[in-house]
Protein backbone atom coordinates (compact mmCIF):
# COMPACT_ATOMS: atom_id res chain seq x y z
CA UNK A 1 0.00 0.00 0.00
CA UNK A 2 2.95 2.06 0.64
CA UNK A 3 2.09 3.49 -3.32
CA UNK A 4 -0.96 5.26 -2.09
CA UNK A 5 -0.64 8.32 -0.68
CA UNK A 6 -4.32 9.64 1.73
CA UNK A 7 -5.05 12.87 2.72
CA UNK A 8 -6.42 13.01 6.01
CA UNK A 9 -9.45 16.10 6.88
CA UNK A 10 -10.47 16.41 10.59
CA UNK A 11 -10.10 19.04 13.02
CA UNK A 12 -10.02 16.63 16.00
CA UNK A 13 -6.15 16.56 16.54
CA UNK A 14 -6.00 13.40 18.88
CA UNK A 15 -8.04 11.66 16.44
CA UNK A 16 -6.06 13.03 13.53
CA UNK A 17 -3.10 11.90 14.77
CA UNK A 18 -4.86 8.28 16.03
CA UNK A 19 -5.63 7.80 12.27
CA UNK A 20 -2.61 9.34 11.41
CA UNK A 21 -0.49 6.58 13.01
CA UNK A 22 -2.87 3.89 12.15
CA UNK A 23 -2.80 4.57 7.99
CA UNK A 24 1.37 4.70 8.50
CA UNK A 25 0.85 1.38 10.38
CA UNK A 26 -0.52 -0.41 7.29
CA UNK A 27 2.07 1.44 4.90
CA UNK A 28 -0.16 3.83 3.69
CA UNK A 29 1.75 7.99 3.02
CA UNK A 30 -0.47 10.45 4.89
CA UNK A 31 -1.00 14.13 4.67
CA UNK A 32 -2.66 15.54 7.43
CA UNK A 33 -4.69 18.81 7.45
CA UNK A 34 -6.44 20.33 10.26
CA UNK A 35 -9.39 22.49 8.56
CA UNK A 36 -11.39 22.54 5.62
CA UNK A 37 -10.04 25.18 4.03
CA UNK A 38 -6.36 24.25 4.30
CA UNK A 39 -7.96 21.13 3.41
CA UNK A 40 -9.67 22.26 -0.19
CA UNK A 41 -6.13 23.76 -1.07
CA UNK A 42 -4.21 19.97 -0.97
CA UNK A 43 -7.23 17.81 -1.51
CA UNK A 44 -7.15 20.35 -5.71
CA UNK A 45 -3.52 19.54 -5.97
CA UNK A 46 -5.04 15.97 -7.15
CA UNK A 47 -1.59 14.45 -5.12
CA UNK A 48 -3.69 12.22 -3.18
CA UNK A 49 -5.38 8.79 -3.96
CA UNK A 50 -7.96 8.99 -1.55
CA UNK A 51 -9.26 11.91 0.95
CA UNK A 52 -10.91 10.72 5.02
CA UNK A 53 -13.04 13.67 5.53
CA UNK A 54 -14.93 14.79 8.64
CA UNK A 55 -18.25 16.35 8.25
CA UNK A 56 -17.63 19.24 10.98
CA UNK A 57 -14.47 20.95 10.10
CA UNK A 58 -13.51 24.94 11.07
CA UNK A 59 -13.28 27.39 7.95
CA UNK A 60 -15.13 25.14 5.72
CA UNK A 61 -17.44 22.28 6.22
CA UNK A 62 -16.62 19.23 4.57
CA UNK A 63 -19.85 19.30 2.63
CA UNK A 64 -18.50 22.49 0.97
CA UNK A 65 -15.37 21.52 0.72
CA UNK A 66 -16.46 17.95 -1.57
CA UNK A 67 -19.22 20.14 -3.41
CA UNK A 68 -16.13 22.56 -4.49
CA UNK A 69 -13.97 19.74 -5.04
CA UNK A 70 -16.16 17.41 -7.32
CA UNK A 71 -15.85 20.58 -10.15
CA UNK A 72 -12.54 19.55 -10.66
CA UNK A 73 -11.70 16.20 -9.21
CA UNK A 74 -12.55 12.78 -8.69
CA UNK A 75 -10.37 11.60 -6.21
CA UNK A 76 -11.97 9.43 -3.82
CA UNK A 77 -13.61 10.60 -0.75
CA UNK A 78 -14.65 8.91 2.52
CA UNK A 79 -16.80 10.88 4.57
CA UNK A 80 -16.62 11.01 8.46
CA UNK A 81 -20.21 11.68 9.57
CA UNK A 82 -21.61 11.28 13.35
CA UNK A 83 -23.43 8.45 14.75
CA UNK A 84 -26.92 7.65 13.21
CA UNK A 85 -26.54 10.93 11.09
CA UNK A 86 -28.72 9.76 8.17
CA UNK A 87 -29.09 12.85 6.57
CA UNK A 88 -25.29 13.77 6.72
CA UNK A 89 -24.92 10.23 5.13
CA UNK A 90 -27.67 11.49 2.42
CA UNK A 91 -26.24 15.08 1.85
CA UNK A 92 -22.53 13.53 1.48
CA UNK A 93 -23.54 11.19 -1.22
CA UNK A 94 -25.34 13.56 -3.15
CA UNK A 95 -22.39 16.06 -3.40
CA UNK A 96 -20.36 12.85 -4.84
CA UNK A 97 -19.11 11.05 -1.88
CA UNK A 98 -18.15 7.24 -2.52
CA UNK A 99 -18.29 6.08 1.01
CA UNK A 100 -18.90 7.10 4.51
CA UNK A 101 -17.93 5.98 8.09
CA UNK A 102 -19.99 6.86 11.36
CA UNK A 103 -17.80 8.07 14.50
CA UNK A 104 -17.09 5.96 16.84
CA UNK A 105 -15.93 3.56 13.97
CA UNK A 106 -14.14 0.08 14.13
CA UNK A 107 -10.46 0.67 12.66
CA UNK A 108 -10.43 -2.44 10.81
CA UNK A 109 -14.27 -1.37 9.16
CA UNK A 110 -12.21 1.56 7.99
CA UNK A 111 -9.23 0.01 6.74
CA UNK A 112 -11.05 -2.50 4.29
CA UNK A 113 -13.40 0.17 3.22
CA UNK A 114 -10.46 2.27 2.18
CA UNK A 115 -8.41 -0.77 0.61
CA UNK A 116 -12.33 -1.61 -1.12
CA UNK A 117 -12.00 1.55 -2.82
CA UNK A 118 -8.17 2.30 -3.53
CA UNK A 119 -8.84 -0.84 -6.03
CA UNK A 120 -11.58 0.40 -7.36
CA UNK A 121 -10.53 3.62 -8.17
CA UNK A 122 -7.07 2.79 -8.93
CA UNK A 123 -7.34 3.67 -12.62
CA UNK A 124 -9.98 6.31 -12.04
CA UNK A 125 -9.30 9.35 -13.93
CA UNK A 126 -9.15 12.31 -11.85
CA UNK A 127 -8.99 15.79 -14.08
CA UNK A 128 -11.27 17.95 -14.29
CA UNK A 129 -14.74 16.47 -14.95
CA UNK A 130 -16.82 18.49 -17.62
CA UNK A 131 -15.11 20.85 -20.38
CA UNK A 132 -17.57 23.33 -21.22
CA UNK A 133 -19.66 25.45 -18.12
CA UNK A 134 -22.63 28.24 -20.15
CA UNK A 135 -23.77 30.77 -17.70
CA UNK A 136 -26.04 33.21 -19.30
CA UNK A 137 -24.43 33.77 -22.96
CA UNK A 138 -21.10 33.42 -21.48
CA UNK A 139 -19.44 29.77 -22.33
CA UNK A 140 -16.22 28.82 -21.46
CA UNK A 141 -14.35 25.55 -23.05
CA UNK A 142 -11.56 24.73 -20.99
CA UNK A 143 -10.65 22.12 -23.12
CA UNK A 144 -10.09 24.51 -26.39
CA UNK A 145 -8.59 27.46 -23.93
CA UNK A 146 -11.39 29.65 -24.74
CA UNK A 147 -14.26 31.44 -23.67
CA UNK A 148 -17.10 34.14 -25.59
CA UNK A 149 -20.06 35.96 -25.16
CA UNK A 150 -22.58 34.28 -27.41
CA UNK A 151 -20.31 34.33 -30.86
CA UNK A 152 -17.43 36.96 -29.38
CA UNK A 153 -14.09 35.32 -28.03
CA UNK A 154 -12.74 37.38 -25.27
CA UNK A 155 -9.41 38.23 -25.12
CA UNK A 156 -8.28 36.59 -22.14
CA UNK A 157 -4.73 35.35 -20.98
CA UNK A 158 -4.48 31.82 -19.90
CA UNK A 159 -4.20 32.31 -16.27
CA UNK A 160 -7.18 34.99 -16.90
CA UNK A 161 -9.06 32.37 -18.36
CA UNK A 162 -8.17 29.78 -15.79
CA UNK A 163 -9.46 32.10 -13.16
CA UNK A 164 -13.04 32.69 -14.76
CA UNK A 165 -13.44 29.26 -15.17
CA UNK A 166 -12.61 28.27 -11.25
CA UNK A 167 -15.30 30.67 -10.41
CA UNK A 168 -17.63 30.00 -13.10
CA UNK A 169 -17.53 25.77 -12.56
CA UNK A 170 -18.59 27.02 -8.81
CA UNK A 171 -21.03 29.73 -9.29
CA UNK A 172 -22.56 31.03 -5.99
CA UNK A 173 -19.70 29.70 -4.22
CA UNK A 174 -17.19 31.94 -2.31
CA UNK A 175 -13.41 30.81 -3.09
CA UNK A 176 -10.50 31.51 -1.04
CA UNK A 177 -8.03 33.81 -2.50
CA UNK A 178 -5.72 30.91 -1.19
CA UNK A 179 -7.14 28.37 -2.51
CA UNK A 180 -7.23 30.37 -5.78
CA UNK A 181 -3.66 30.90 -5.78
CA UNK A 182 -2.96 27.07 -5.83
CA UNK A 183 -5.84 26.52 -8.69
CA UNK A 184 -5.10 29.41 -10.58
CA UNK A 185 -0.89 30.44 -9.85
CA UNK A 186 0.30 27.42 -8.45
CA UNK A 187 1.62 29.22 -5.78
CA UNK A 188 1.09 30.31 -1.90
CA UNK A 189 -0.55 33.86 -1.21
CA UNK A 190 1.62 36.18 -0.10
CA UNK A 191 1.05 38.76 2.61
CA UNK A 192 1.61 41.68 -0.04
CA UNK A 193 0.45 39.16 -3.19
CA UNK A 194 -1.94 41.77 -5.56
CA UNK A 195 -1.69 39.65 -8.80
CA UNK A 196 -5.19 37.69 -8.77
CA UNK A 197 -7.18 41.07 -7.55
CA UNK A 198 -5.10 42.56 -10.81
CA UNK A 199 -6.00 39.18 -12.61
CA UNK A 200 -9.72 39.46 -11.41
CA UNK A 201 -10.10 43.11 -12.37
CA UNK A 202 -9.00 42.24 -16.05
CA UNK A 203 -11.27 39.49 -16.10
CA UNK A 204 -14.25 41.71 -15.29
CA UNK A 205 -13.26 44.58 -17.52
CA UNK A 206 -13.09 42.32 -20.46
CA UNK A 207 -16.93 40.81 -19.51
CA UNK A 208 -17.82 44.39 -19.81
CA UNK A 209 -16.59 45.10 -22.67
CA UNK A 210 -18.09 42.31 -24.16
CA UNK A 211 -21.30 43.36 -22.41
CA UNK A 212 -21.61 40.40 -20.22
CA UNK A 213 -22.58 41.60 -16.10
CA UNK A 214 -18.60 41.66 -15.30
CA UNK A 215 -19.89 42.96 -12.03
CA UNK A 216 -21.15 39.49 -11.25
CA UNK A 217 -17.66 38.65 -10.52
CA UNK A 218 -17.52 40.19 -7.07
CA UNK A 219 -14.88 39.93 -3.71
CA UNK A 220 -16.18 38.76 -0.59
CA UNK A 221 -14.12 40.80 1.47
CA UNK A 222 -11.64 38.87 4.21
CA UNK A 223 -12.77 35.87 2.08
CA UNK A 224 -12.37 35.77 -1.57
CA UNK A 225 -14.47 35.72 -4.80
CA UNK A 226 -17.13 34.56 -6.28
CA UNK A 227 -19.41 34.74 -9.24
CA UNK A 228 -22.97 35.14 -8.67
């Protein structure tokens, strides 16, 4: 097992660490993260082969954090829900969850249901799951690089273009300028880091200009952007 590397989501730090030690035990790699934002960031860099998430996480639940995810990735995803929480079972699978345990779980439950679906998922493909997104005249084709208003192409820089389409595959959804940076830059924000707002702003002026509602792209202030 020592090929498959598992990214581990829960804010419970003894626990984290319990499962932690236990994955290493059966020669699994682990990456632990403490918060569901932190956790959204590694769980896009598509490193891992399979993601433990808890339901209840600080920054962002782990709902949000798979229904973000599942625009761009398949990796598989084991949710951690609470005892008898039927609904949280429900809700999980809906937003594309492939398996669940319920807290206080049996360690050797989990460890076949992970090895269950490490082989089948082993030759999963895990890029980005549709192409095309069309929000109100405005289509962009990742696939081709390109995006238009009805039969315009805009004019639109890759990492321009790779922005829109991170917002547009999650419309309504706030993103993290963080998380944003990885998707978009491939890089960590910095403290003085101006280049997506400049990025953004470019974006929006050429939607305009085009005479699409550029203002739909907005900034969530302290939290990121989103287009609504």
């Amino acid at each position: 097992m020592s090929k498959f590397t598992i990214l581990l989501i829960e804010d419970d730090k003894v626990l984290n660490c319990q499962l932690n030690d236990l994955l290493i035990a059966k020669g699994y790699k682990v990456e632990q993260c403490f918060d569901g934002e932190q956790g959204l960031i590694r769980a896009s860099s598509q490193q891992h082969h399979l993601i433990l998430l808890d339901v209840m996480l600080p920054e962002r639940d782990g709902f949000s954090l798979l229904k973000v995810l599942r625009k761009s990735c398949q990796t598989p995803v084991i949710m951690v829900t609470a005892k008898d929480a039927e609904q949280e079972k429900i809700l999980g699978f809906s937003h594309g969850a492939d398996d669940y345990v319920a807290k206080p779980f049996n360690p050797t439950e989990l460890l076949f249901r992970i090895e269950a679906i490490l082989r089948r998922s082993h030759d999963r493909n895990t890029e980005i799951v549709s192409q095309e997104v069309n929000i109100d005249g405005l289509t962009i084709n990742y696939q081709q690089q390109l995006a238009f208003i009805k039969d315009d192409v805009l004019d639109l820089t890759p990492i321009q273009l790779k922005l829109l389409w991170e917002l547009a595959i999650n419309k309504g959804e706030v993103l993290s300028k963080a998380y944003l940076y990885q998707r978009v830059l491939n890089r960590n924000i910095g403290a003085y880091d101006r280049s997506l707002d400049m990025h953004l702003s470019r974006v929006r002026r050429r939607l305009n200009e085009a005479n699409w509602q550029g203002e739909r792209l907005q900034t969530s202030h302290g939290k990121g952007y989103c287009l609504v």
